[in-house]
Protein backbone atom coordinates (compact mmCIF):
# COMPACT_ATOMS: atom_id res chain seq x y z
CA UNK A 1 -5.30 -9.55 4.56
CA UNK A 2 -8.43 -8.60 2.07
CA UNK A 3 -6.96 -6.82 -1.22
CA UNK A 4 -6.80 -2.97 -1.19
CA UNK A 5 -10.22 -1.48 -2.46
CA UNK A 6 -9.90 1.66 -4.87
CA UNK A 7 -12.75 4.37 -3.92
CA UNK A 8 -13.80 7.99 -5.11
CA UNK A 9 -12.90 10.57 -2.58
CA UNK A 10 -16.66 12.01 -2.54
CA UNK A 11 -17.55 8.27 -1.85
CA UNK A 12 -15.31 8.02 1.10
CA UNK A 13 -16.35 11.45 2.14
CA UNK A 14 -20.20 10.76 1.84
CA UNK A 15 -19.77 7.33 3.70
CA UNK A 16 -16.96 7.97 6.21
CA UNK A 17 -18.33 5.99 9.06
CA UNK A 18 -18.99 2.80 6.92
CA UNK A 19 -15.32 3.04 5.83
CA UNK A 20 -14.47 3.91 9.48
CA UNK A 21 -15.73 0.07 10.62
CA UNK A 22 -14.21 -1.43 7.61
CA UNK A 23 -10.61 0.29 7.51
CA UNK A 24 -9.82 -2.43 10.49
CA UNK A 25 -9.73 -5.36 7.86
CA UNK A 26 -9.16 -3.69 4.79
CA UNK A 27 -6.92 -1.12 3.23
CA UNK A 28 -8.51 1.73 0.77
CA UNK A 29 -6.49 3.56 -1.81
CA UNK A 30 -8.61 6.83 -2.33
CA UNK A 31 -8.55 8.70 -5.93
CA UNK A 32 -9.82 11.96 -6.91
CA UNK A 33 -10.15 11.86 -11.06
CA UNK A 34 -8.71 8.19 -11.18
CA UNK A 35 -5.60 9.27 -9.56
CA UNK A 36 -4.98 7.77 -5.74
CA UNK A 37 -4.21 10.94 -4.11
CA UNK A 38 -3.99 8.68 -0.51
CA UNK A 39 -4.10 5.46 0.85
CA UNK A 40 -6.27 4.80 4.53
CA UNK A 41 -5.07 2.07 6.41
CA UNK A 42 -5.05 1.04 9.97
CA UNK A 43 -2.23 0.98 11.98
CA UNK A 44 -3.17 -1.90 14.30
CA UNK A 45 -3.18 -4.36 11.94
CA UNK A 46 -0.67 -6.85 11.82
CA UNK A 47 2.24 -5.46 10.27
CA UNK A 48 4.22 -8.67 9.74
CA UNK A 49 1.81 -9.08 6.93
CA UNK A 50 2.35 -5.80 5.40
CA UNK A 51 6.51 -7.23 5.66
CA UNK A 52 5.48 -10.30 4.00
CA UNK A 53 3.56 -8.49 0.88
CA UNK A 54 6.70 -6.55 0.29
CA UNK A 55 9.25 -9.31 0.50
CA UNK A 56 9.57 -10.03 -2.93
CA UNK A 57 10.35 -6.58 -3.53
CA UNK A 58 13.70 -6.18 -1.32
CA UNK A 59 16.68 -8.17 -1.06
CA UNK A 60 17.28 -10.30 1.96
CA UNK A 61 21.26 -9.25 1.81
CA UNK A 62 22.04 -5.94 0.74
CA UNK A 63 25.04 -6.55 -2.00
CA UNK A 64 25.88 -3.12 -2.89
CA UNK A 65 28.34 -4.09 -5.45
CA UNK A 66 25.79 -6.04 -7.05
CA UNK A 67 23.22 -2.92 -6.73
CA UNK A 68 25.47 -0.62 -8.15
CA UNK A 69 26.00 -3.10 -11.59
CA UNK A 70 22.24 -3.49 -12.05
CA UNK A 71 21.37 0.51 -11.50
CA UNK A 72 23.94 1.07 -14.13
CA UNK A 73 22.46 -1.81 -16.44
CA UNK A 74 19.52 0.37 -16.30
CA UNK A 75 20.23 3.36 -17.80
């Protein structure tokens, strides 16, 4: 999967077609004053790969126990 592009919302609204053709093999955070206010993706893409992107963010085994400890370490 190509990296997520970052594009002005007047850019994306003045070239909505291009982005139309290209949403199928990449994913397009859109920001109005530098802040992404959305994020255009296609939902036919392979979502296994979107799984395998976030896998280092999510335990394998929810431990609760274990959860609990390291919330609390954090405050």
């Amino acid at each position: 999967m190509a990296a997520v592009a970052t594009i002005p919302a007047s850019e994306f609204r003045q070239n909505f077609g291009r982005y139309m053709k290209l949403v199928e093999v990449q994913d397009f955070n859109i920001t109005r004053n530098g802040k992404v206010i959305g994020r255009w993706t296609s939902p036919y893409r392979d979502k296994m790969a979107i799984v395998e992107q976030l896998a280092g963010s999510i335990h394998g085994v929810v431990d609760e126990e274990a959860d609990r400890v390291e919330r609390r370490g954090r405050l």
